[in-house]
C-alpha atoms as a PDB file:
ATOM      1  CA  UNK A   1      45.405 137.003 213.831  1.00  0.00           C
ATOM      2  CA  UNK A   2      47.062 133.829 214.775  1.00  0.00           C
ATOM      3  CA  UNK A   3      47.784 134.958 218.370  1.00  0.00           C
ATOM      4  CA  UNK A   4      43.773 135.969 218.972  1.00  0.00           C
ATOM      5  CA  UNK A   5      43.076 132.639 217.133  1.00  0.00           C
ATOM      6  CA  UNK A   6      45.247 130.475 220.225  1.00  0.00           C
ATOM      7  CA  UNK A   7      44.196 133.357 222.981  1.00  0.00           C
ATOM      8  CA  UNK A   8      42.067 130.545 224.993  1.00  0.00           C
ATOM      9  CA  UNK A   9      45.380 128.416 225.040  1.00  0.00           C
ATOM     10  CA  UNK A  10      47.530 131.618 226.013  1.00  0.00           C
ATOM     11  CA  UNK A  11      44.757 132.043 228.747  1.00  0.00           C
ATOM     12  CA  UNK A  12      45.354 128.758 230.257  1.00  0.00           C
ATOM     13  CA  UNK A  13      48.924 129.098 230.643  1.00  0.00           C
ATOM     14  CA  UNK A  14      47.701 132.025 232.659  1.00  0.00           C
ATOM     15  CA  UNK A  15      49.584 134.168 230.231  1.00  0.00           C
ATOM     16  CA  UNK A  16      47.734 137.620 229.044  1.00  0.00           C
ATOM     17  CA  UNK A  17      48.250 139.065 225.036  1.00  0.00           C
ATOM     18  CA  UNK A  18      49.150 142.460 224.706  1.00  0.00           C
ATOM     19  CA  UNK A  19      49.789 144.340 220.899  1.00  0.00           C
ATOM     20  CA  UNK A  20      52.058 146.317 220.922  1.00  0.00           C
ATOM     21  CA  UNK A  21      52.668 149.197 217.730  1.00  0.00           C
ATOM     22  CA  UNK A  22      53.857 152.690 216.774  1.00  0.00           C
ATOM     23  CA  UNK A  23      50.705 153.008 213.957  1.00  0.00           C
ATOM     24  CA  UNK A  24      48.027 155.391 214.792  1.00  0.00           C
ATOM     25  CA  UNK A  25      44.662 154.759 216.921  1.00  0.00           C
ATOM     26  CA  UNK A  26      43.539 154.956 213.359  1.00  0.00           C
ATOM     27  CA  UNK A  27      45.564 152.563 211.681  1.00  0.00           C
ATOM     28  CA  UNK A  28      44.689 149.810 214.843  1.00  0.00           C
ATOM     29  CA  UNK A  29      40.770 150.452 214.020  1.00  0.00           C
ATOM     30  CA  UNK A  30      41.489 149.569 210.230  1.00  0.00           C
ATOM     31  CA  UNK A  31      43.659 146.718 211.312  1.00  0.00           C
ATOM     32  CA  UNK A  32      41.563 145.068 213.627  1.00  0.00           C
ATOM     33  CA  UNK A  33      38.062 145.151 211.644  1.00  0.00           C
ATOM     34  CA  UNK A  34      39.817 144.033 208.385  1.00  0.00           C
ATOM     35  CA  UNK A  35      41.345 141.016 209.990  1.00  0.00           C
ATOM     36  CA  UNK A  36      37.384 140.778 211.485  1.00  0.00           C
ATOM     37  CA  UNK A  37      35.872 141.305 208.013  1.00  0.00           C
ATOM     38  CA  UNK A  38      38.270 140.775 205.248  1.00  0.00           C
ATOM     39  CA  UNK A  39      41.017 138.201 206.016  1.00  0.00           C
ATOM     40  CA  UNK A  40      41.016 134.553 205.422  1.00  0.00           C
ATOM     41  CA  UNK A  41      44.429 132.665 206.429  1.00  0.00           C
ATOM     42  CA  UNK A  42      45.228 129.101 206.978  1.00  0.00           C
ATOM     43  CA  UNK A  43      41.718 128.606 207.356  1.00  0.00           C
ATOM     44  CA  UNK A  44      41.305 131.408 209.923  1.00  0.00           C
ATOM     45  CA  UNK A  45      38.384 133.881 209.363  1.00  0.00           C
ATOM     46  CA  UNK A  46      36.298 135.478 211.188  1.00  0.00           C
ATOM     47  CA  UNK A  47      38.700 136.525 214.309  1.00  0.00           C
ATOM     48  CA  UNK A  48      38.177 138.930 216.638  1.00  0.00           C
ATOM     49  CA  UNK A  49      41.069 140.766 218.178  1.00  0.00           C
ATOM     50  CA  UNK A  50      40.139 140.656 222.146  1.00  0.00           C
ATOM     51  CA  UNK A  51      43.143 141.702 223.719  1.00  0.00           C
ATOM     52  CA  UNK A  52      44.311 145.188 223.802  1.00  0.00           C
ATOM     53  CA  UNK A  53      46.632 147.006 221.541  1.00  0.00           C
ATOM     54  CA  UNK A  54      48.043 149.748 222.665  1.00  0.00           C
ATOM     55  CA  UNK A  55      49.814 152.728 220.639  1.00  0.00           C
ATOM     56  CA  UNK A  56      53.601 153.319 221.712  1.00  0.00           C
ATOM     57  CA  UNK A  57      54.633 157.161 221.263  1.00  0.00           C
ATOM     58  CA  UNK A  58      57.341 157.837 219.365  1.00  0.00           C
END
């Protein structure tokens, strides 16, 4: 959440974000649209995930 909060300053230091996790494509959905929906955090709400996240196999 904080890293897709600062992703306009990562993008100026011409560096790209990239998640990284062993849960299920499943797991990333629920993740992503509850921090979207559900999650308020030192006065973050509201964010939207942008970058991808990709699923490492096991």
């Amino acid at each position: 959440m904080t890293l897709a909060a600062m992703q306009d300053d990562f993008n100026k230091h011409n560096c790209k974000l990239l998640g990284l996790s062993i849960d299920s494509i499943y797991a990333h959905i629920a993740w992503l649209r509850t921090i979207k929906e559900k999650i308020e955090y030192r006065g973050m709400k509201d964010i939207e995930v942008t970058f991808p996240c990709l699923k490492k196999m096991r």
